[in-house]
N, C-alpha and C. Protein backbone atom coordinates (compact mmCIF):
# COMPACT_ATOMS: atom_id res chain seq x y z
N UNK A 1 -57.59 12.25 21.04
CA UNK A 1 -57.49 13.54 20.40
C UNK A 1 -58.83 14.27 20.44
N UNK A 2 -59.78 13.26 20.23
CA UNK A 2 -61.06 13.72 20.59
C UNK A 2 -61.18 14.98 21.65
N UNK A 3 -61.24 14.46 22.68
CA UNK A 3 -61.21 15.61 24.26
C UNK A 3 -60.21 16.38 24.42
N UNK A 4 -59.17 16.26 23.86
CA UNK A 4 -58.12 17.24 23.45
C UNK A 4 -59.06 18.54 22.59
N UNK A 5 -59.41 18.32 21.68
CA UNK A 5 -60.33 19.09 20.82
C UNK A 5 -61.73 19.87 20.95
N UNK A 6 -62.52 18.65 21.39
CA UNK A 6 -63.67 19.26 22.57
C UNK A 6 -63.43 20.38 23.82
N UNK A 7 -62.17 20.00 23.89
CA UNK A 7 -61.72 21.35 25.65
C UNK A 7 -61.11 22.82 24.07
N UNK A 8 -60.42 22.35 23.22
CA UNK A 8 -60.00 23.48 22.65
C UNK A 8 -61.33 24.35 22.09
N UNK A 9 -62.17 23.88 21.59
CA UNK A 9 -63.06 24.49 20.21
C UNK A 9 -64.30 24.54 21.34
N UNK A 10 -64.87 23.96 22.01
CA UNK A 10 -66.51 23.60 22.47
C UNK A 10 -66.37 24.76 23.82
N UNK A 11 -65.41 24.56 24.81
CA UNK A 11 -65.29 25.39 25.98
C UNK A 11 -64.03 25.66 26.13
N UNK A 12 -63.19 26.47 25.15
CA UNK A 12 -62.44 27.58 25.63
C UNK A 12 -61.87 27.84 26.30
N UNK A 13 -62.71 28.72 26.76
CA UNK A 13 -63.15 29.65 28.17
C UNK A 13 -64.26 29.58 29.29
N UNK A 14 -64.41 28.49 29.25
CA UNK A 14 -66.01 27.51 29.85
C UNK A 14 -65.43 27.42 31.13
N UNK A 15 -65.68 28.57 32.06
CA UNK A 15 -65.12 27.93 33.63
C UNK A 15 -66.87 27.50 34.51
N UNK A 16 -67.94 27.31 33.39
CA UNK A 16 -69.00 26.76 33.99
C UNK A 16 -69.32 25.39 33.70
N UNK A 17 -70.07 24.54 34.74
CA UNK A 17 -69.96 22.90 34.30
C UNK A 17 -69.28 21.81 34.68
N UNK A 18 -68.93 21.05 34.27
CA UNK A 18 -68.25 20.12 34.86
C UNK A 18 -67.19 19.05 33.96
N UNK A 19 -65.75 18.63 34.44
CA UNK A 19 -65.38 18.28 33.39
C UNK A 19 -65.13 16.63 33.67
N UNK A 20 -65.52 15.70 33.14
CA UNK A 20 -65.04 14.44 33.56
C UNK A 20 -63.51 13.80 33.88
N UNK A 21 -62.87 13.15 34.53
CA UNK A 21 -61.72 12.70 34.57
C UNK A 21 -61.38 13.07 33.32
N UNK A 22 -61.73 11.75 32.24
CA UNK A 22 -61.28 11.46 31.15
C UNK A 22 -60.61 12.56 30.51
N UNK A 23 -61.96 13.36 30.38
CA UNK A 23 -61.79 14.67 29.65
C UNK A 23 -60.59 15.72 30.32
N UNK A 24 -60.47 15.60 31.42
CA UNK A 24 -59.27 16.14 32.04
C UNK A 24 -57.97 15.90 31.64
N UNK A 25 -58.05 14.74 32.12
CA UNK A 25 -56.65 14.08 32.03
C UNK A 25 -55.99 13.62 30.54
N UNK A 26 -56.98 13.54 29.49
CA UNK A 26 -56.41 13.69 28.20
C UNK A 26 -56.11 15.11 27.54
N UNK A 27 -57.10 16.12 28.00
CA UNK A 27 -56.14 17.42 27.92
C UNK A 27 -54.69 17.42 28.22
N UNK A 28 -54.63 17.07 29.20
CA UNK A 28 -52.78 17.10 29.91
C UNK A 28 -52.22 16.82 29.41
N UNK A 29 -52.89 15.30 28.75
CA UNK A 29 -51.62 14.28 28.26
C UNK A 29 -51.09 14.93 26.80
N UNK A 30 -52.19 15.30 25.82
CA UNK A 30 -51.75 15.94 24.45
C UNK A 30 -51.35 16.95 25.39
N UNK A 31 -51.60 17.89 26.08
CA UNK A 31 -50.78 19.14 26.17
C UNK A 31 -49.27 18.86 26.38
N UNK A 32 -49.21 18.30 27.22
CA UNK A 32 -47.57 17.69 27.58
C UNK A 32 -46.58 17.20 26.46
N UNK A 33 -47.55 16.61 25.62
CA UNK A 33 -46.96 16.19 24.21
C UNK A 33 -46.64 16.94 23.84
N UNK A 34 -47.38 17.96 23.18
CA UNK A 34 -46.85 18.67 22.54
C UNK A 34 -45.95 20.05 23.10
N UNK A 35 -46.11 20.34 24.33
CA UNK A 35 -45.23 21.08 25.25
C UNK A 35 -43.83 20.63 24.87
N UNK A 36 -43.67 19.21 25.32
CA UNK A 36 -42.36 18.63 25.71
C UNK A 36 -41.67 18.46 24.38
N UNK A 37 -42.61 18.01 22.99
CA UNK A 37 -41.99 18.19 21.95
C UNK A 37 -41.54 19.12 20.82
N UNK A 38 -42.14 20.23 21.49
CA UNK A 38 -41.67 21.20 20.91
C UNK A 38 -40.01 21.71 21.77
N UNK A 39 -40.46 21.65 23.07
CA UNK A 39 -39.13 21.78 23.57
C UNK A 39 -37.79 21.54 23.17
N UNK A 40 -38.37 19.70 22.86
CA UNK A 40 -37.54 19.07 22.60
C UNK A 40 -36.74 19.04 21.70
N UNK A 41 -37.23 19.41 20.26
CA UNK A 41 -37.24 20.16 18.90
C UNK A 41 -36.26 21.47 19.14
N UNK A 42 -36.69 22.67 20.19
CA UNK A 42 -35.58 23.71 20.46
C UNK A 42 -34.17 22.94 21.76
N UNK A 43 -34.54 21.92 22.12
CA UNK A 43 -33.03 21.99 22.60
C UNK A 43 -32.08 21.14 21.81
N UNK A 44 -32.90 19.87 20.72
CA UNK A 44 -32.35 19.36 19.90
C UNK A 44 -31.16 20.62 18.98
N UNK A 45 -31.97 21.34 18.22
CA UNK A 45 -31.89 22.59 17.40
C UNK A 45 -30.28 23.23 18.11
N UNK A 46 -30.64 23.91 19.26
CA UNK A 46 -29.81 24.25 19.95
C UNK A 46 -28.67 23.60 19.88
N UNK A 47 -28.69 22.16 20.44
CA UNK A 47 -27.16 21.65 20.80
C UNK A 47 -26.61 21.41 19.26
N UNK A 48 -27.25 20.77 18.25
CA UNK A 48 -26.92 20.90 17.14
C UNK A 48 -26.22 22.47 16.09
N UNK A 49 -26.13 23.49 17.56
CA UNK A 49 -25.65 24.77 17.19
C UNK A 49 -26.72 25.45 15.71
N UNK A 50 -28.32 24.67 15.51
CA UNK A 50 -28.62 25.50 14.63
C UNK A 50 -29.54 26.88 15.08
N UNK A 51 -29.30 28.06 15.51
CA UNK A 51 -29.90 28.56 16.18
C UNK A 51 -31.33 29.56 15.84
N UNK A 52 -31.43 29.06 14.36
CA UNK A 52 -32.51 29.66 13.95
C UNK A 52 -33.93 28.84 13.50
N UNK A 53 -33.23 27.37 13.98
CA UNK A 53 -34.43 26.49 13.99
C UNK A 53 -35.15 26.16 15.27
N UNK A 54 -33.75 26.95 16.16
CA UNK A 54 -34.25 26.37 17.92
C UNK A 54 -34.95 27.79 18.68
N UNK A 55 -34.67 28.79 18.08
CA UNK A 55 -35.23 29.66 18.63
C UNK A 55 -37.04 29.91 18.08
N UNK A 56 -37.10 29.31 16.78
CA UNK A 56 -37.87 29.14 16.36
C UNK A 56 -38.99 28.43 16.99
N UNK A 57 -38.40 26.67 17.40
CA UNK A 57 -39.19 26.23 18.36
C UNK A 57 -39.73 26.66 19.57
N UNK A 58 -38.85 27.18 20.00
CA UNK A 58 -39.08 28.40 21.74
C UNK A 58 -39.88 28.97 21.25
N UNK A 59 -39.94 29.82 20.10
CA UNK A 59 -40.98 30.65 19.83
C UNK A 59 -42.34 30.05 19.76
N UNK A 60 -42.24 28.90 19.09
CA UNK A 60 -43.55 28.18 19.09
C UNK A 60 -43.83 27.49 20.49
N UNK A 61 -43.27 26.92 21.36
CA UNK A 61 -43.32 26.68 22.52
C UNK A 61 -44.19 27.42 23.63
N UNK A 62 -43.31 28.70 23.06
CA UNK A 62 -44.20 30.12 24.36
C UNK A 62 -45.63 30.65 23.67
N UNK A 63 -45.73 30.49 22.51
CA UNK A 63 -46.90 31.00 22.28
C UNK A 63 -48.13 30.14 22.52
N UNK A 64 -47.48 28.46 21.72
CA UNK A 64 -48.46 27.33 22.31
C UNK A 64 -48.73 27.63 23.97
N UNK A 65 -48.07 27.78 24.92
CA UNK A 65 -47.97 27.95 26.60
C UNK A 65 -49.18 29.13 26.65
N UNK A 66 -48.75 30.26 26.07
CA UNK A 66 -49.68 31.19 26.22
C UNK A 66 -51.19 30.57 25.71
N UNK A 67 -51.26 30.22 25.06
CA UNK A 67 -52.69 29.99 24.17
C UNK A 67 -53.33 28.91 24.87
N UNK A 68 -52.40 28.10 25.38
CA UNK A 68 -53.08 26.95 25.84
C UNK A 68 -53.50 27.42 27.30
N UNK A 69 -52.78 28.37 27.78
CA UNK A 69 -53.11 29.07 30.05
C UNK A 69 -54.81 29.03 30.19
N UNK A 70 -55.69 29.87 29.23
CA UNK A 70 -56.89 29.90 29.26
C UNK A 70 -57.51 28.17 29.25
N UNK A 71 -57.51 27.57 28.55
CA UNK A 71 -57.99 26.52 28.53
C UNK A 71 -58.02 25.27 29.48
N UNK A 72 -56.68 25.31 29.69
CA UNK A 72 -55.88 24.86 30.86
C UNK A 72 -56.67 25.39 31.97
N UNK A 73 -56.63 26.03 32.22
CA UNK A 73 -57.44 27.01 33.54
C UNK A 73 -58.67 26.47 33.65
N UNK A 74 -59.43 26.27 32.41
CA UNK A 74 -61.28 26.34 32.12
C UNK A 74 -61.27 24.68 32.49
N UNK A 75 -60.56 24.05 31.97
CA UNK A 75 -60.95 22.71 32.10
C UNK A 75 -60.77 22.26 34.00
N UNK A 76 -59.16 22.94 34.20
CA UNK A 76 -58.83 22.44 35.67
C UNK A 76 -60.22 22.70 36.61
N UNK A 77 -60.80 23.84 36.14
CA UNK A 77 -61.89 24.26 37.52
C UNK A 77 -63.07 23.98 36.95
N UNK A 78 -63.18 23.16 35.49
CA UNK A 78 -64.52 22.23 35.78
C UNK A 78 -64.49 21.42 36.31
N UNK A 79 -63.04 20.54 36.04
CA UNK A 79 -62.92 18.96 37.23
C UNK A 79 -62.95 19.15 38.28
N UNK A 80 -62.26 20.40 39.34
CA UNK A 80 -62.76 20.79 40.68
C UNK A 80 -64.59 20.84 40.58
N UNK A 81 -65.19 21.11 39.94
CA UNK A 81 -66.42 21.55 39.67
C UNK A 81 -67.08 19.83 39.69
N UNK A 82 -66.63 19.02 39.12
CA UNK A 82 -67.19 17.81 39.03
C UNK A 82 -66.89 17.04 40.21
N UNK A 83 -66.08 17.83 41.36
CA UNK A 83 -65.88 16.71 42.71
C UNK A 83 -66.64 17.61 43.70
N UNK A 84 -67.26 18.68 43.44
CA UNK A 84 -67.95 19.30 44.07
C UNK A 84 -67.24 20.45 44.95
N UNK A 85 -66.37 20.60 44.24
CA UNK A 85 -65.32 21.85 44.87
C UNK A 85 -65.58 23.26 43.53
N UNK A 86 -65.41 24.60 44.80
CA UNK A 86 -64.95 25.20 43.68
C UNK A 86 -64.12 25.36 42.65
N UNK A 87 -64.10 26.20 41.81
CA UNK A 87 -62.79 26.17 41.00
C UNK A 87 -61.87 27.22 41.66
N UNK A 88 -61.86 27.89 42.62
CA UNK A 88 -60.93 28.71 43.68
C UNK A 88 -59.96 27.78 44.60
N UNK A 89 -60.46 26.66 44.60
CA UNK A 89 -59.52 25.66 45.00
C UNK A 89 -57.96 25.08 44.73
N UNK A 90 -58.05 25.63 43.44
CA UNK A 90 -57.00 25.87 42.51
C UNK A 90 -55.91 26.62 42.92
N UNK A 91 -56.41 27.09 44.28
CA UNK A 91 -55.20 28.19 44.69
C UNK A 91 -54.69 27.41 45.96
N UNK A 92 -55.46 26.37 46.27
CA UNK A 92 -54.34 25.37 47.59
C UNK A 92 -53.23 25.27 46.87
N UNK A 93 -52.77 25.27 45.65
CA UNK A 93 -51.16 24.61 44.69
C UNK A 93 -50.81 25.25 45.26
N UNK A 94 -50.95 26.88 45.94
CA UNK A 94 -49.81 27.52 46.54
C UNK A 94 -49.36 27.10 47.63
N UNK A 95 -50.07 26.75 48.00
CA UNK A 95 -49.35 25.98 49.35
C UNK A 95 -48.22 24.74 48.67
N UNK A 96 -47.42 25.32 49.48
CA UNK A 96 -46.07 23.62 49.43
C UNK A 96 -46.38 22.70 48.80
N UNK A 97 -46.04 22.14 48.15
CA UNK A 97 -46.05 20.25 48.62
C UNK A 97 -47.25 19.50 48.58
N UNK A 98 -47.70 20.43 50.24
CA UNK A 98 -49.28 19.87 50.63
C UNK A 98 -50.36 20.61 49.16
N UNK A 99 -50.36 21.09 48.81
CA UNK A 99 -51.49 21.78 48.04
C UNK A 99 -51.55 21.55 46.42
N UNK A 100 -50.18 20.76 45.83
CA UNK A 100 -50.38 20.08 45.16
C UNK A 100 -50.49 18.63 45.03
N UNK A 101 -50.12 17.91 45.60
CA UNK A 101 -50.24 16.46 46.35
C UNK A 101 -52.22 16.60 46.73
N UNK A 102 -52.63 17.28 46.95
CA UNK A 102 -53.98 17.29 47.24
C UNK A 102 -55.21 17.62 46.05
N UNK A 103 -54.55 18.96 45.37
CA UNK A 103 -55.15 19.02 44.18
C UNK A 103 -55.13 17.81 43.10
N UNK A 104 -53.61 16.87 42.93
CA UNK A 104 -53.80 15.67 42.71
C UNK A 104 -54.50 14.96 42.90
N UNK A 105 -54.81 14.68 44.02
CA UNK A 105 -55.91 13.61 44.67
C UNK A 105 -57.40 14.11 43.97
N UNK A 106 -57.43 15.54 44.24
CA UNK A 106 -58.79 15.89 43.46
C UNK A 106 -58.94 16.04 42.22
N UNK A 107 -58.19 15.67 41.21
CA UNK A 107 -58.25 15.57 39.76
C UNK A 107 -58.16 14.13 39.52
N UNK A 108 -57.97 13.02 40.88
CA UNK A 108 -58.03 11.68 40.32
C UNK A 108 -59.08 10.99 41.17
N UNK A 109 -60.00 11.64 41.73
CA UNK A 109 -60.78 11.51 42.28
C UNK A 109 -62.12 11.34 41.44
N UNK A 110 -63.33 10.53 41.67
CA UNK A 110 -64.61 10.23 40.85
C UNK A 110 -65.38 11.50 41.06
N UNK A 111 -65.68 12.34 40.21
CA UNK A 111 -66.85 13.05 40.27
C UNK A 111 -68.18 13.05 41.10
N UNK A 112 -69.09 13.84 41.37
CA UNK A 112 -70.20 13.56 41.87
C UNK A 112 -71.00 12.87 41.50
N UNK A 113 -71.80 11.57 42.33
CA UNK A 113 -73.08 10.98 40.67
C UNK A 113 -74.05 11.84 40.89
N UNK A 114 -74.38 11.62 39.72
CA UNK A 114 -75.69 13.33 39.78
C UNK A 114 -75.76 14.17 38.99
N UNK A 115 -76.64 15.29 39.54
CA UNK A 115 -76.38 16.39 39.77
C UNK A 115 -75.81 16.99 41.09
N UNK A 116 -74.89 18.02 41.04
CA UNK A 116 -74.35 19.31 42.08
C UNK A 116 -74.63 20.27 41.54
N UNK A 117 -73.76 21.05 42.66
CA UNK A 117 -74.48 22.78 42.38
C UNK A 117 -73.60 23.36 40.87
N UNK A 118 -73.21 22.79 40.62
CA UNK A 118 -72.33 23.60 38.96
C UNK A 118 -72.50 22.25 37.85
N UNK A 119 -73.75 21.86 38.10
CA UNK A 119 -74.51 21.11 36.64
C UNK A 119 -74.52 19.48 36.86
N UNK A 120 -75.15 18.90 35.42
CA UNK A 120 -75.43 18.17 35.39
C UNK A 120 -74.22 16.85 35.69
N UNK A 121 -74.09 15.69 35.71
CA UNK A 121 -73.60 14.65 35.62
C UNK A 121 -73.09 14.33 34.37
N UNK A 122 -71.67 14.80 34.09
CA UNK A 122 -71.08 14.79 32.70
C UNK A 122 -71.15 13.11 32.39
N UNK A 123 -71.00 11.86 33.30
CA UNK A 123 -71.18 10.57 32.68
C UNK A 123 -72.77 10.30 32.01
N UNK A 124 -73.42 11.19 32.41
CA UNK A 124 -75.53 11.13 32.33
C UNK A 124 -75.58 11.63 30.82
N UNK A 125 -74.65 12.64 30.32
CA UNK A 125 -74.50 12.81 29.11
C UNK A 125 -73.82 12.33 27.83
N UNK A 126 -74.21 12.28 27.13
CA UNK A 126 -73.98 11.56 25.76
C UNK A 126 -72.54 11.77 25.28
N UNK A 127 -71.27 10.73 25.19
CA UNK A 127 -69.99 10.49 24.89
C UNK A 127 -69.73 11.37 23.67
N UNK A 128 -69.17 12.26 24.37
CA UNK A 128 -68.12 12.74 22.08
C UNK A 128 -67.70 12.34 21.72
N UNK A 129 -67.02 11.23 22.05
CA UNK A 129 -65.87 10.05 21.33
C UNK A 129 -67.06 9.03 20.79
């Protein structure tokens, strides 16, 4: 929950820097959580014919989606940033198949050791957890 929190409150809107795996990939995972359970909550709602508890959830659903696009965004193109790619890279997903299958590879891929050209060595720095 930690790095869930650190990507919400510390960088935002931080498309400078670099983001570690970790820190990546536990964004996703709470995001998905709570994506999928809110969903889950409006289609529960729904089939249960209550329709003012399920529209409710949708409502909370799309706004969480909205609120979370910025952040989502800031973190994806620091981890491009930490394999030494831009964060414009982000736009191979348009391609087919091939362009997410690849952006995969580069979000499970080890960072630079070091320094690169968009900062320091996020493992060289001191753990928030």
């Amino acid at each position: 929950m930690n790095w869930y929190l650190k990507v919400i409150k510390e960088n935002f809107a931080n498309f400078e820097g670099r983001a570690r795996r970790t820190e990546y990939w536990m964004f996703c995972l709470f995001n998905c959580l709570i994506v999928f359970g809110l969903a889950i909550l409006a289609g529960v709602f729904a089939a249960m014919d209550i329709q003012a508890l399920s529209l409710l959830f949708m409502g909370c659903y799309m706004v969480y989606a909205l609120l979370a696009l910025i952040p989502s965004l800031a973190v994806t193109v620091r981890r491009l940033h930490d394999t030494g790619k831009s964060g414009w890279m982000l736009l191979i997903g348009l391609i087919p198949f091939i362009g997410s299958i690849w952006l995969l590879v580069l979000y499970a891929t080890e960072g630079d050791q070091g320094d690169n050209q968009y900062g320091p060595d996020p493992k060289s720095l001191p753990d928030p957890a």
